[in-house]
C-alpha atoms as a PDB file:
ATOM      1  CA  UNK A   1     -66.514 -78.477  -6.124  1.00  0.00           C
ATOM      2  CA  UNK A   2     -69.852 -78.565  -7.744  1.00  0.00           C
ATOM      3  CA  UNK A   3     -69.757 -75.106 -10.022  1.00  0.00           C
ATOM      4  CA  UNK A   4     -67.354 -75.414 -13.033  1.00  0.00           C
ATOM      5  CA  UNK A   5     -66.328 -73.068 -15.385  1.00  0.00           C
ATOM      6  CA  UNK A   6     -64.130 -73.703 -18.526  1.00  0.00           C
ATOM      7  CA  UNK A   7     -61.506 -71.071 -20.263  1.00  0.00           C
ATOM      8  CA  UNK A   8     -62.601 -70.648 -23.529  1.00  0.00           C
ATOM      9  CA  UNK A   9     -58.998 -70.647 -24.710  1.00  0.00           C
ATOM     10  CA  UNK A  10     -59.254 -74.559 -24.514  1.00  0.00           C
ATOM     11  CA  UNK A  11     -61.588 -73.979 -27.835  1.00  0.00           C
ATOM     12  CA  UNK A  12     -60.017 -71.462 -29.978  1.00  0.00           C
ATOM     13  CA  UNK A  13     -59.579 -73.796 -32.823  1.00  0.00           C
ATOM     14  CA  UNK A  14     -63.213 -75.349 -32.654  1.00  0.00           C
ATOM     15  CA  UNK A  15     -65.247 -72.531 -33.382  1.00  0.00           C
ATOM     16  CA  UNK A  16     -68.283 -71.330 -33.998  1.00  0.00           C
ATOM     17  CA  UNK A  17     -68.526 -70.401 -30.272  1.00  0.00           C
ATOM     18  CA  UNK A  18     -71.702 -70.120 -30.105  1.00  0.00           C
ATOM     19  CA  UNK A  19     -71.529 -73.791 -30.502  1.00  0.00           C
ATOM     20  CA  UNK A  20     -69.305 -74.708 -28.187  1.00  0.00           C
ATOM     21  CA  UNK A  21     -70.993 -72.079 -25.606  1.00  0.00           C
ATOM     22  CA  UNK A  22     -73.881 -75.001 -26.169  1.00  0.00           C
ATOM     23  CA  UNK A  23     -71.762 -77.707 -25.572  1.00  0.00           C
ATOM     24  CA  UNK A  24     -70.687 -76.460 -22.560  1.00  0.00           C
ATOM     25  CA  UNK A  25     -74.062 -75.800 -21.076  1.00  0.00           C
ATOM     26  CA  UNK A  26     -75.034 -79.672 -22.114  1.00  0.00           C
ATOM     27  CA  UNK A  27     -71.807 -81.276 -20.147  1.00  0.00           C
ATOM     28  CA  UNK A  28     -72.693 -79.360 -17.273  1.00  0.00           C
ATOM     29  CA  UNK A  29     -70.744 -76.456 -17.012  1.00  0.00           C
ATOM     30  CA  UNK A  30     -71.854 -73.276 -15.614  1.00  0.00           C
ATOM     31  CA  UNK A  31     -69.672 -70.706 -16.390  1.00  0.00           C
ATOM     32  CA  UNK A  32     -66.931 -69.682 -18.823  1.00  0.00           C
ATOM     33  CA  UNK A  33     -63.624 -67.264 -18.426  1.00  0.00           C
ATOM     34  CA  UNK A  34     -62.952 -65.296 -21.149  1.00  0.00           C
ATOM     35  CA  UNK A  35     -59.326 -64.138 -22.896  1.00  0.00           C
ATOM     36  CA  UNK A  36     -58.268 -61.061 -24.944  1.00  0.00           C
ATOM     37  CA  UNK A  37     -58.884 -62.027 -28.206  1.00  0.00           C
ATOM     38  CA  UNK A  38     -62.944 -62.043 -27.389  1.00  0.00           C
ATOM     39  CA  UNK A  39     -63.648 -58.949 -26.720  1.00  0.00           C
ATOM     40  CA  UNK A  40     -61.089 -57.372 -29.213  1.00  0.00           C
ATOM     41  CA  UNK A  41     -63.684 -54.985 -30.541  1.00  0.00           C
ATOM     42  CA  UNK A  42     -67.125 -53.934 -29.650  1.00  0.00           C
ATOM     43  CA  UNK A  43     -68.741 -56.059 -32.187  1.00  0.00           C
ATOM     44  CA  UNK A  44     -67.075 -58.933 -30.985  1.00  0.00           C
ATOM     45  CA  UNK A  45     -67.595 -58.047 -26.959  1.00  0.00           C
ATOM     46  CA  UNK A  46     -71.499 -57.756 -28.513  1.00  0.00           C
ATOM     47  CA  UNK A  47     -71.644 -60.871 -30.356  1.00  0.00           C
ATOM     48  CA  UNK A  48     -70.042 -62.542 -27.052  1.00  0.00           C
ATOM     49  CA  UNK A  49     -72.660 -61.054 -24.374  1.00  0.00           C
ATOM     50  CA  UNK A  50     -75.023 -62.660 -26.883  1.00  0.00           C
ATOM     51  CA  UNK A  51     -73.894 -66.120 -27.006  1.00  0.00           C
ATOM     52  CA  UNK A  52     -73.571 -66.288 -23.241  1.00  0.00           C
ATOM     53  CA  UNK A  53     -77.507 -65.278 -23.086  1.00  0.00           C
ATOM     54  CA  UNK A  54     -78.065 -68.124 -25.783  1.00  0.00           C
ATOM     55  CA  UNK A  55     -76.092 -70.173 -23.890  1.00  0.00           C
ATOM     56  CA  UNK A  56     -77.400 -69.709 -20.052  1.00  0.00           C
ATOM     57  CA  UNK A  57     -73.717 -69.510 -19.384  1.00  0.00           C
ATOM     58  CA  UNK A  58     -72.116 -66.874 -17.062  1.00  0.00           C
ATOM     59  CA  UNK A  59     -68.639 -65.281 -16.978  1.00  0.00           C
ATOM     60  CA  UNK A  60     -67.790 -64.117 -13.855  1.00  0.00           C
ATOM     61  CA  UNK A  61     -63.980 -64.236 -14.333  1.00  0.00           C
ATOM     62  CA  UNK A  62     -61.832 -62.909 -17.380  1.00  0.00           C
ATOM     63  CA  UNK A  63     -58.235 -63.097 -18.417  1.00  0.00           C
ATOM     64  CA  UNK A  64     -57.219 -59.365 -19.623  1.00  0.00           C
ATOM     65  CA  UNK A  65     -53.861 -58.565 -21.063  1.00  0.00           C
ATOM     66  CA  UNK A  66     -51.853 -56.113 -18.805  1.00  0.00           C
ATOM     67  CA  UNK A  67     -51.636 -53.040 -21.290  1.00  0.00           C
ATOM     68  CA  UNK A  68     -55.191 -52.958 -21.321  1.00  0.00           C
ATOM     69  CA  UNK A  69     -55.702 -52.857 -17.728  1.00  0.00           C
ATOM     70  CA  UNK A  70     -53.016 -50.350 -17.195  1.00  0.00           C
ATOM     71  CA  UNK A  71     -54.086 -48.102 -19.885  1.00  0.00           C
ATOM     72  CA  UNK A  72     -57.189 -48.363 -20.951  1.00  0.00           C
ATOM     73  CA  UNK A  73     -59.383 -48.986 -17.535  1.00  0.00           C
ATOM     74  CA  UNK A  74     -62.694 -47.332 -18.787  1.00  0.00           C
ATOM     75  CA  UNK A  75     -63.021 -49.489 -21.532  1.00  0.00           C
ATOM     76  CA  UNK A  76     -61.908 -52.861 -19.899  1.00  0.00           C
ATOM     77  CA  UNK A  77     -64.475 -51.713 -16.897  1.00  0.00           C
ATOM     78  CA  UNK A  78     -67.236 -51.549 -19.945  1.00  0.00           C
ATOM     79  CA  UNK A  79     -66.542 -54.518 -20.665  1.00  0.00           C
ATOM     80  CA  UNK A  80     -66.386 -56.421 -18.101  1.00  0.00           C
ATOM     81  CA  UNK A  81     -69.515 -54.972 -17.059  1.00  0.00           C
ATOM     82  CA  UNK A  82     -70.912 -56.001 -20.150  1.00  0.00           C
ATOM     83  CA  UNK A  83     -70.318 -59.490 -19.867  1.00  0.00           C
ATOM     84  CA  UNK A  84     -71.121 -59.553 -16.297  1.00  0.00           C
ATOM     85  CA  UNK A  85     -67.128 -60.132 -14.921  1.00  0.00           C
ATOM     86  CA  UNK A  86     -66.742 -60.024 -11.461  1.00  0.00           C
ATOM     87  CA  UNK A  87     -62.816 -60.602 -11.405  1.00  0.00           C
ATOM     88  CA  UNK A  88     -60.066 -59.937 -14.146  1.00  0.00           C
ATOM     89  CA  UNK A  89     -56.814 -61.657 -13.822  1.00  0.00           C
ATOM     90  CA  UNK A  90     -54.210 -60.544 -15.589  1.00  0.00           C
ATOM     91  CA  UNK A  91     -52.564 -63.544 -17.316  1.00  0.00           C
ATOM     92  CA  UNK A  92     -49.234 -63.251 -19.206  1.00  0.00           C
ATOM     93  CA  UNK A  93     -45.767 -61.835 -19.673  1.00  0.00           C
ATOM     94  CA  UNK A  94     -43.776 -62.595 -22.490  1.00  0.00           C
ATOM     95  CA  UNK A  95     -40.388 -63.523 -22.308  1.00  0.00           C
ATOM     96  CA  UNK A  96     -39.301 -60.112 -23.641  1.00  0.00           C
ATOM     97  CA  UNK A  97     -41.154 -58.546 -20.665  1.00  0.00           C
ATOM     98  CA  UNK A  98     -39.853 -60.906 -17.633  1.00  0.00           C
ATOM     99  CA  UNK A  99     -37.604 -58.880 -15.421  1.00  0.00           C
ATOM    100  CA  UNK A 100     -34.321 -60.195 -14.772  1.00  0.00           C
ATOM    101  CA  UNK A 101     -33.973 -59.417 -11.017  1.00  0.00           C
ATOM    102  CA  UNK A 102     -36.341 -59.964  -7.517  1.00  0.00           C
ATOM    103  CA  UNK A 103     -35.962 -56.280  -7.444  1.00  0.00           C
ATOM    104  CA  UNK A 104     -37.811 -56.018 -10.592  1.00  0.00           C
ATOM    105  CA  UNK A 105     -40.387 -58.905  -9.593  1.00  0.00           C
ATOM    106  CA  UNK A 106     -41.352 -56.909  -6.894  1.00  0.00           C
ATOM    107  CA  UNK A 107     -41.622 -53.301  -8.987  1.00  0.00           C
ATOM    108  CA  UNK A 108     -43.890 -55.413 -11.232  1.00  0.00           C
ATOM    109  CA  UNK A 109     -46.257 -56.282  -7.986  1.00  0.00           C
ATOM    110  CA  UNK A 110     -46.119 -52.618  -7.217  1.00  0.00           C
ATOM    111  CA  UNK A 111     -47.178 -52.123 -10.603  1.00  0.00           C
ATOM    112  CA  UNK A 112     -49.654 -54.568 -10.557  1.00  0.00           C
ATOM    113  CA  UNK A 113     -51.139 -53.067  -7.285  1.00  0.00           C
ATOM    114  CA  UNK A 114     -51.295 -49.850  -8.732  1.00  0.00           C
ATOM    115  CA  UNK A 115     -52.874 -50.394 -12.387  1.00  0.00           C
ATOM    116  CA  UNK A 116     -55.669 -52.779  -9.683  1.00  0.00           C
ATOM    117  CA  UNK A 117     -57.374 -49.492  -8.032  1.00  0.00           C
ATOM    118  CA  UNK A 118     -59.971 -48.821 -10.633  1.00  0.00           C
ATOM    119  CA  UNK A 119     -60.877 -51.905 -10.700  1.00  0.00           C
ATOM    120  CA  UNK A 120     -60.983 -52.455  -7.454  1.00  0.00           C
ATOM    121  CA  UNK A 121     -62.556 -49.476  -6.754  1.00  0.00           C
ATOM    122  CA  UNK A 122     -65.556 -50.679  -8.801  1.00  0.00           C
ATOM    123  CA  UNK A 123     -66.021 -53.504  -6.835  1.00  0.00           C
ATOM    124  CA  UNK A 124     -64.380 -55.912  -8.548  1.00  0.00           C
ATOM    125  CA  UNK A 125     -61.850 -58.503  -7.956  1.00  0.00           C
ATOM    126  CA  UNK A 126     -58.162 -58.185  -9.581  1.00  0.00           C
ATOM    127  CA  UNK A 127     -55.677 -60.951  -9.291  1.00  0.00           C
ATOM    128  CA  UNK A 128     -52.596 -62.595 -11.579  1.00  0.00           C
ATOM    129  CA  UNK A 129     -52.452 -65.718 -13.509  1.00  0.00           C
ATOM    130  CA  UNK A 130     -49.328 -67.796 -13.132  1.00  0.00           C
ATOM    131  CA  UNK A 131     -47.800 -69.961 -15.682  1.00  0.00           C
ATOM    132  CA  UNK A 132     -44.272 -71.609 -15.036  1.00  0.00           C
ATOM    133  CA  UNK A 133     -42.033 -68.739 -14.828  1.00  0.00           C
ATOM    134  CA  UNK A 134     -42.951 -67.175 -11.560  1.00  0.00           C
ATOM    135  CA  UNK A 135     -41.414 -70.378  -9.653  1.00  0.00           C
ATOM    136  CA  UNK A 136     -38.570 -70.895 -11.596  1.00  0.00           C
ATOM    137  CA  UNK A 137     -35.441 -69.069  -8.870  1.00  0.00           C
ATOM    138  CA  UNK A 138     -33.800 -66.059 -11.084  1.00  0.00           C
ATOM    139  CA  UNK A 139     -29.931 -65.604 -10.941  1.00  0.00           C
ATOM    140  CA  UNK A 140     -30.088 -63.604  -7.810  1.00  0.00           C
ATOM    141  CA  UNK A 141     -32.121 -66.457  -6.029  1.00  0.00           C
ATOM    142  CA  UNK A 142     -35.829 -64.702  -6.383  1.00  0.00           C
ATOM    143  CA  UNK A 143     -38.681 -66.542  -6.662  1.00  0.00           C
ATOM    144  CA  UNK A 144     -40.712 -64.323  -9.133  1.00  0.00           C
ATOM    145  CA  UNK A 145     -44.417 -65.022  -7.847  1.00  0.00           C
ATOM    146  CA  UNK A 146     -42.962 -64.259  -4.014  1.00  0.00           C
ATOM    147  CA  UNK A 147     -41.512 -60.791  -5.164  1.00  0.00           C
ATOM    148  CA  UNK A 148     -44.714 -60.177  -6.966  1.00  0.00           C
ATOM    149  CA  UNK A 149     -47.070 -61.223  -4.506  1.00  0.00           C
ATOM    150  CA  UNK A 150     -44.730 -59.021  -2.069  1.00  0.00           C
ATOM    151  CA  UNK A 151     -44.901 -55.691  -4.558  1.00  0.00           C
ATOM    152  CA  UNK A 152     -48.529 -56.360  -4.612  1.00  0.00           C
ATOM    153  CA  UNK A 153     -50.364 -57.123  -1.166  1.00  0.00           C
ATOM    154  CA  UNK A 154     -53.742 -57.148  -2.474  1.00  0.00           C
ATOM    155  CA  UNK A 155     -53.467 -59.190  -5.367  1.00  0.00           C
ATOM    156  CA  UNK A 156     -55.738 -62.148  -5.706  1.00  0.00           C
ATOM    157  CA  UNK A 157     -54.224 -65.603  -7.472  1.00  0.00           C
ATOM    158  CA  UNK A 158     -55.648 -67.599  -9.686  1.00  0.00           C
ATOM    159  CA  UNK A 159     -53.795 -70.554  -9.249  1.00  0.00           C
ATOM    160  CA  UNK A 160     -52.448 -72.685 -12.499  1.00  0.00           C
ATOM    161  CA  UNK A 161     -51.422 -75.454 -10.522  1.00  0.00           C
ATOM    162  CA  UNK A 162     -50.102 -77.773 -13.515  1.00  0.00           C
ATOM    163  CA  UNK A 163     -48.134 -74.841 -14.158  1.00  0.00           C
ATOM    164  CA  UNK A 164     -46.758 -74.460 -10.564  1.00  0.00           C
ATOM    165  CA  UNK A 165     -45.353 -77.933 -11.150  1.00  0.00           C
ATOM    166  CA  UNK A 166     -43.838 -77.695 -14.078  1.00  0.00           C
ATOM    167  CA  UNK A 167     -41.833 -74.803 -13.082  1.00  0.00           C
ATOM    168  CA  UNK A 168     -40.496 -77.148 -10.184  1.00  0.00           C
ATOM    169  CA  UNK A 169     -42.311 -75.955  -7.032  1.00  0.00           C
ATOM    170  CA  UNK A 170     -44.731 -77.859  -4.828  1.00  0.00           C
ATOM    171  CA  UNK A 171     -48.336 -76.663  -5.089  1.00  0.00           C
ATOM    172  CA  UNK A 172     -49.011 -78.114  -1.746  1.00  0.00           C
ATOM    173  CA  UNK A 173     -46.970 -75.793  -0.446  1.00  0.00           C
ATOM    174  CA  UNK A 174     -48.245 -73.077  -2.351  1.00  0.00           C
ATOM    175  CA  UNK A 175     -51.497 -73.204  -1.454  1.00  0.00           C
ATOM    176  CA  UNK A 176     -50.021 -73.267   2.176  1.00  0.00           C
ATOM    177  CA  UNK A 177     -48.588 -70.003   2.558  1.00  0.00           C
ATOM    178  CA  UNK A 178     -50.632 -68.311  -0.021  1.00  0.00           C
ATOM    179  CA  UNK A 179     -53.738 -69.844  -0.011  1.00  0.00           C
ATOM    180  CA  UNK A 180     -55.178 -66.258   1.392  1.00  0.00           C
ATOM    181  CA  UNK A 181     -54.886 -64.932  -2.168  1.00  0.00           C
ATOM    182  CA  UNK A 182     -56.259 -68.054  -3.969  1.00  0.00           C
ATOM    183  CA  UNK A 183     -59.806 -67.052  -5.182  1.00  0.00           C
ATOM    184  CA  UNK A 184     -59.709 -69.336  -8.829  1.00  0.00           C
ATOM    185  CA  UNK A 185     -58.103 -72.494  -9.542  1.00  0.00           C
ATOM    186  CA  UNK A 186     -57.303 -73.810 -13.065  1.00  0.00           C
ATOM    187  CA  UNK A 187     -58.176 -77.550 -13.120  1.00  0.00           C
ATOM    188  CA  UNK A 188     -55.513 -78.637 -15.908  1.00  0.00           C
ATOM    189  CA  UNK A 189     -53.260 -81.989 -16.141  1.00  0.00           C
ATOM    190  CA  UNK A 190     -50.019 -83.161 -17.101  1.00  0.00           C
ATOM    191  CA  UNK A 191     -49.477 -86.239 -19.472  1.00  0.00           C
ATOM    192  CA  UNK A 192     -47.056 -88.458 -18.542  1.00  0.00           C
ATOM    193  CA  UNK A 193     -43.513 -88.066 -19.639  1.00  0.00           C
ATOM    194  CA  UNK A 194     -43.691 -88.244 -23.369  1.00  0.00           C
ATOM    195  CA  UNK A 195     -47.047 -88.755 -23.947  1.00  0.00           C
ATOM    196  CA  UNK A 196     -49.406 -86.486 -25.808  1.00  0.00           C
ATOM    197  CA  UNK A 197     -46.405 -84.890 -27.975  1.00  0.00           C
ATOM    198  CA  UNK A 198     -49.220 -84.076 -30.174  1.00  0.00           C
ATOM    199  CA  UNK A 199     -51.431 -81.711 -26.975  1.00  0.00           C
ATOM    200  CA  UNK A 200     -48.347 -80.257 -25.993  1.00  0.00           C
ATOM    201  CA  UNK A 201     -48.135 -82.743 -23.341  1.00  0.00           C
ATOM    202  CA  UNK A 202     -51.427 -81.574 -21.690  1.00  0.00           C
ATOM    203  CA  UNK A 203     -53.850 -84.080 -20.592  1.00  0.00           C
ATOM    204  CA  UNK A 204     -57.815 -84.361 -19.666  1.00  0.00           C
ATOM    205  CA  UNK A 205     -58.452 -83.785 -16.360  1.00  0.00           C
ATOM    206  CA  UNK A 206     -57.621 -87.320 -14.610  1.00  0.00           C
ATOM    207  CA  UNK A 207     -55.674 -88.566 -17.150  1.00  0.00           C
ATOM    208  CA  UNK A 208     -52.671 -87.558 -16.182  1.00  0.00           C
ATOM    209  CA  UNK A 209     -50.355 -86.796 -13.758  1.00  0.00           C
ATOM    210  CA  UNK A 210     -51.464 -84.276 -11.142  1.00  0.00           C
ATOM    211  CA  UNK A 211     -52.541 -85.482  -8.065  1.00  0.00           C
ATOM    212  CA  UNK A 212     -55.894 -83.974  -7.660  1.00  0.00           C
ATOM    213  CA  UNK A 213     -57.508 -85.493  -5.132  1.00  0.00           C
ATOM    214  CA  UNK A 214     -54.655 -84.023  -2.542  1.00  0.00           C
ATOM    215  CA  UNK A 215     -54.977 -80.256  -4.301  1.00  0.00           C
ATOM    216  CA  UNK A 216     -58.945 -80.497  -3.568  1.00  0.00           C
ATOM    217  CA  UNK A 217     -58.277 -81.264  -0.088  1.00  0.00           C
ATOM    218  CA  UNK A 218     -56.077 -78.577   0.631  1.00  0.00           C
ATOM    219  CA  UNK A 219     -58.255 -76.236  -1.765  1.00  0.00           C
ATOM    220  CA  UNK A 220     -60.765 -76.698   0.152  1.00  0.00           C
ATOM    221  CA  UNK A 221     -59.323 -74.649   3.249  1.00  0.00           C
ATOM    222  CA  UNK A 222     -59.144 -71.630   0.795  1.00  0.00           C
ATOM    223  CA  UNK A 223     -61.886 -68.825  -0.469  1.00  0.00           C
ATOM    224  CA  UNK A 224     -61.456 -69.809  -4.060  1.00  0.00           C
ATOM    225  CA  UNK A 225     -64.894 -69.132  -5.761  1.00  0.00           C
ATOM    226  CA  UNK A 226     -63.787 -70.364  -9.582  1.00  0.00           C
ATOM    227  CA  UNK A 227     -62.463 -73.923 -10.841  1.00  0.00           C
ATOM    228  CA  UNK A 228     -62.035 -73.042 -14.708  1.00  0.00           C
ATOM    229  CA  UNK A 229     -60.770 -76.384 -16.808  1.00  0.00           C
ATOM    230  CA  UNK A 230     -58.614 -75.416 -19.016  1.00  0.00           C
ATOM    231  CA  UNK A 231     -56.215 -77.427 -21.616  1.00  0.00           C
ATOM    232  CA  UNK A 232     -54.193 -75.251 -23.629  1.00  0.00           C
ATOM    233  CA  UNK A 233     -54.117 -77.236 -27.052  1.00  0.00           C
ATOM    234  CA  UNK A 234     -56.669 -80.274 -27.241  1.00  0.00           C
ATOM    235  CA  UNK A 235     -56.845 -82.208 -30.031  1.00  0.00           C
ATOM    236  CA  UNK A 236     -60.825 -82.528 -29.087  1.00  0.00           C
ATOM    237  CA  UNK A 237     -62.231 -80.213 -27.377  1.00  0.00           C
ATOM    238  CA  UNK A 238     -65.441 -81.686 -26.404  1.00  0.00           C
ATOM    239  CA  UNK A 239     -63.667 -84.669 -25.176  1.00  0.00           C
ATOM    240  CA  UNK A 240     -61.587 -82.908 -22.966  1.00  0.00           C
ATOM    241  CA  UNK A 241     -64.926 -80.626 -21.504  1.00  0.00           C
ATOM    242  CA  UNK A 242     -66.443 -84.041 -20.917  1.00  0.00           C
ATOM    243  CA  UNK A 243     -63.967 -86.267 -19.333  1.00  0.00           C
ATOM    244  CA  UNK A 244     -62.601 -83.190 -17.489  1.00  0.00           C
ATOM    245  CA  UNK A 245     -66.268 -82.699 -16.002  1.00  0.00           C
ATOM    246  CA  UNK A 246     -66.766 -85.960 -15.185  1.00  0.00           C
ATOM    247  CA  UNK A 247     -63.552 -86.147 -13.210  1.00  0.00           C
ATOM    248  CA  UNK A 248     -63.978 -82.558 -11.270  1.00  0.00           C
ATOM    249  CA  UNK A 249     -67.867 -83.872 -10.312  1.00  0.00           C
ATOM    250  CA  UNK A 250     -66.368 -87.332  -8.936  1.00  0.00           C
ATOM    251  CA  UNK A 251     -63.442 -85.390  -7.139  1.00  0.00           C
END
């Protein structure tokens, strides 16, 4: 791992960006993944495509929320061309939207699949971000992220393994039978049990509980092209980009 990238989610309560698109850049960062609330508008896709020129930063991946993909593809392919985007992931359900059933899972992957072929078709990548649910068995005994991943055969991952633990599954084994799809990897860790009540029990990288070290190793046998940090409610923001850096660099 030598490229890193950093979701920009980590510092949606430290703006300006523009300033922390700078602090980025000085830690040693070279790219940045973007989320839904950036490009919102066209001033704000604008004002973004300008910072990341400031910056020297890149974006070559970019979480987009799945009812603009599915129905609003011309304007999702302007901006991703915009901002230079080579892959969108799409990155979120909310509860109210989880089906119930494998049955369902797998519609959704069909779904998924089909709402990809513009994209695709464009030449760029198209792939789901995990968080906990998708491992967590449903009534019927479905594993969500299987049924999806079967519904949609050319999906690309990227892989939240922090969340893949804490919805009980073994990431080893993940990447294992679907390394294939892996082509980004969100470096995030887990505080110990009761620690960090106040970072939603999130940690730096290295300061917590994920074993690393292993997950690079078997990474490593995969064509993932992205490691993002990301920590989804730091207290500091710059102190996470740094000591998450300097733990990625040394892994």
């Amino acid at each position: 791992m030598t490229d890193f990238s950093y979701q920009l989610y980590s510092s949606r309560n430290f703006p300006p960006l523009a300033d922390t698109l700078k602090m980025l850049k000085r830690l040693g960062y070279t790219s940045v993944e973007g989320y839904g609330a950036l490009y919102a508008d066209e001033a704000k896709v604008a004002e973004l495509k300008a910072y990341l020129g400031d910056s020297g930063l890149t974006m070559p991946t970019g979480h987009f929320g799945l009812d603009m993909v599915e129905n609003d593809p011309a304007r999702t392919l302007d901006i991703a061309k915009a901002l230079g985007v080579e892959t969108i992931y799409v990155p979120y359900l909310t509860p109210e939207q989880r089906p119930a059933t494998g049955a369902a899972y797998l519609a959704f992957g069909k779904r998924l699949q089909e709402a990809s072929r513009p994209y695709r078709d464009a030449g760029l990548g198209f792939g789901w971000h995990n968080h906990a649910f998708e491992f967590e068995p449903l009534a019927d005994g479905a594993i969500p992220q299987v049924a999806i991943f079967e519904g949609g055969p050319d999906l690309e991952w990227e892989a939240d393994l922090a969340w893949v633990i804490k919805g009980g599954a073994d990431p080893l084994e993940w990447i294992k039978t679907f390394g294939r799809r892996l082509t980004a990897v969100h470096l995030k860790d887990i505080a110990p049990a009761g620690a960090n009540p106040d970072e939603d029990g999130w940690a730096d990288l290295g300061h917590g509980t994920v074993d690393w070290k292993a997950l690079k190793a078997a990474l490593a046998n995969t064509r993932v092209k992205y490691f993002v940090m990301e920590h989804d409610n730091p207290k500091d923001h710059e102190r996470f980009a740094s000591r998450s850096i300097a733990t990625a660099q040394a892994l």
